[in-house]
Protein backbone atom coordinates (compact mmCIF):
# COMPACT_ATOMS: atom_id res chain seq x y z
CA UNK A 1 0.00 0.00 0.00
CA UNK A 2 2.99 2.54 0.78
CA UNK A 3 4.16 1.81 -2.63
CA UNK A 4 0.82 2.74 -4.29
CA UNK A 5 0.83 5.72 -2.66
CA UNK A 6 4.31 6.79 -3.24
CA UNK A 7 3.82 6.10 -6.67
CA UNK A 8 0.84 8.57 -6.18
CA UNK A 9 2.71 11.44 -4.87
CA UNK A 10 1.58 11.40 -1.70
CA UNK A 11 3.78 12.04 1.86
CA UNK A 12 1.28 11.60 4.22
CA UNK A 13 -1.91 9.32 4.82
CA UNK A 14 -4.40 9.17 7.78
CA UNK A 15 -6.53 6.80 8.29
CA UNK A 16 -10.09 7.83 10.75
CA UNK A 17 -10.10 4.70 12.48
CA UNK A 18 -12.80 4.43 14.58
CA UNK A 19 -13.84 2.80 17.70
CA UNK A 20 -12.47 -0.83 17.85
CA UNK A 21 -9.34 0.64 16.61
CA UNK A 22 -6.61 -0.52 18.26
CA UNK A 23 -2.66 0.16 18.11
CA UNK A 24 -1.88 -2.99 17.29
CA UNK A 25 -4.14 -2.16 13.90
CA UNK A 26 -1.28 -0.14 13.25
CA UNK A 27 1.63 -2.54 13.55
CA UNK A 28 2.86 -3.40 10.46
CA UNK A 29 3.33 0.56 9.81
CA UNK A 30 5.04 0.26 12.85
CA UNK A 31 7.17 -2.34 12.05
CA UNK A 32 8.29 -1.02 8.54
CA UNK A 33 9.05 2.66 10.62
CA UNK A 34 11.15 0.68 13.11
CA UNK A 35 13.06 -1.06 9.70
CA UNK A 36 13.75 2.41 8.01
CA UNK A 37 11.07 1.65 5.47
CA UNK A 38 8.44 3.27 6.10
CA UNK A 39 8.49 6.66 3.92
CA UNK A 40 5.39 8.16 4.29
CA UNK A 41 3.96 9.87 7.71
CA UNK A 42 0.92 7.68 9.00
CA UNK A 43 -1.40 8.73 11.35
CA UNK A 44 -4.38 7.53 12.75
CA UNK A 45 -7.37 8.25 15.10
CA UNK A 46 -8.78 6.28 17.74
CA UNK A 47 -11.99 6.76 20.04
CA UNK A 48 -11.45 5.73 23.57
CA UNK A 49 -14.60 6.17 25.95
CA UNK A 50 -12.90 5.01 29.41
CA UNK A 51 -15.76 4.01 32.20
CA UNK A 52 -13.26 4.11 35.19
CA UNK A 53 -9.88 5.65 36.04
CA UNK A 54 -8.08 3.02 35.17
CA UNK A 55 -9.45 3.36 31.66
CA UNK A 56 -8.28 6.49 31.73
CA UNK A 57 -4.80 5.30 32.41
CA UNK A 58 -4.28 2.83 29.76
CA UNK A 59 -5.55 5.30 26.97
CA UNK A 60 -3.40 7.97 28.15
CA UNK A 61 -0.59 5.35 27.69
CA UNK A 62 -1.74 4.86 24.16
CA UNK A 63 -1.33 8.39 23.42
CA UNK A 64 2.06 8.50 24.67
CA UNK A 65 2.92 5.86 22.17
């Protein structure tokens, strides 16, 4: 898919993710980024509706990541 859209022009792509959407959604960008092969900025959204503090916790440890 990075190749598509480098043959596209394009530097950037996000994707609106959604509830459901989790990180690990996002490895394989991940994975080609920690390789040195990933040449496009990705970015992605996530909905988090925490019901108790330690809800809270874990998604602010998502951001951080």
């Amino acid at each position: 898919m990075v190749a598509d859209l480098n043959q596209m022009g394009l530097t950037a792509w996000l994707d609106a993710g959604g509830r459901g959407m989790r990180a690990q959604h996002y490895e394989p960008f991940n994975y080609l980024a920690d390789r040195g092969e990933l040449n496009i900025r990705a970015f992605w959204l996530t909905i988090r509706q925490p019901g108790n503090p330690e809800q809270v916790d874990q998604v602010v440890a998502e951001i951080r990541r």
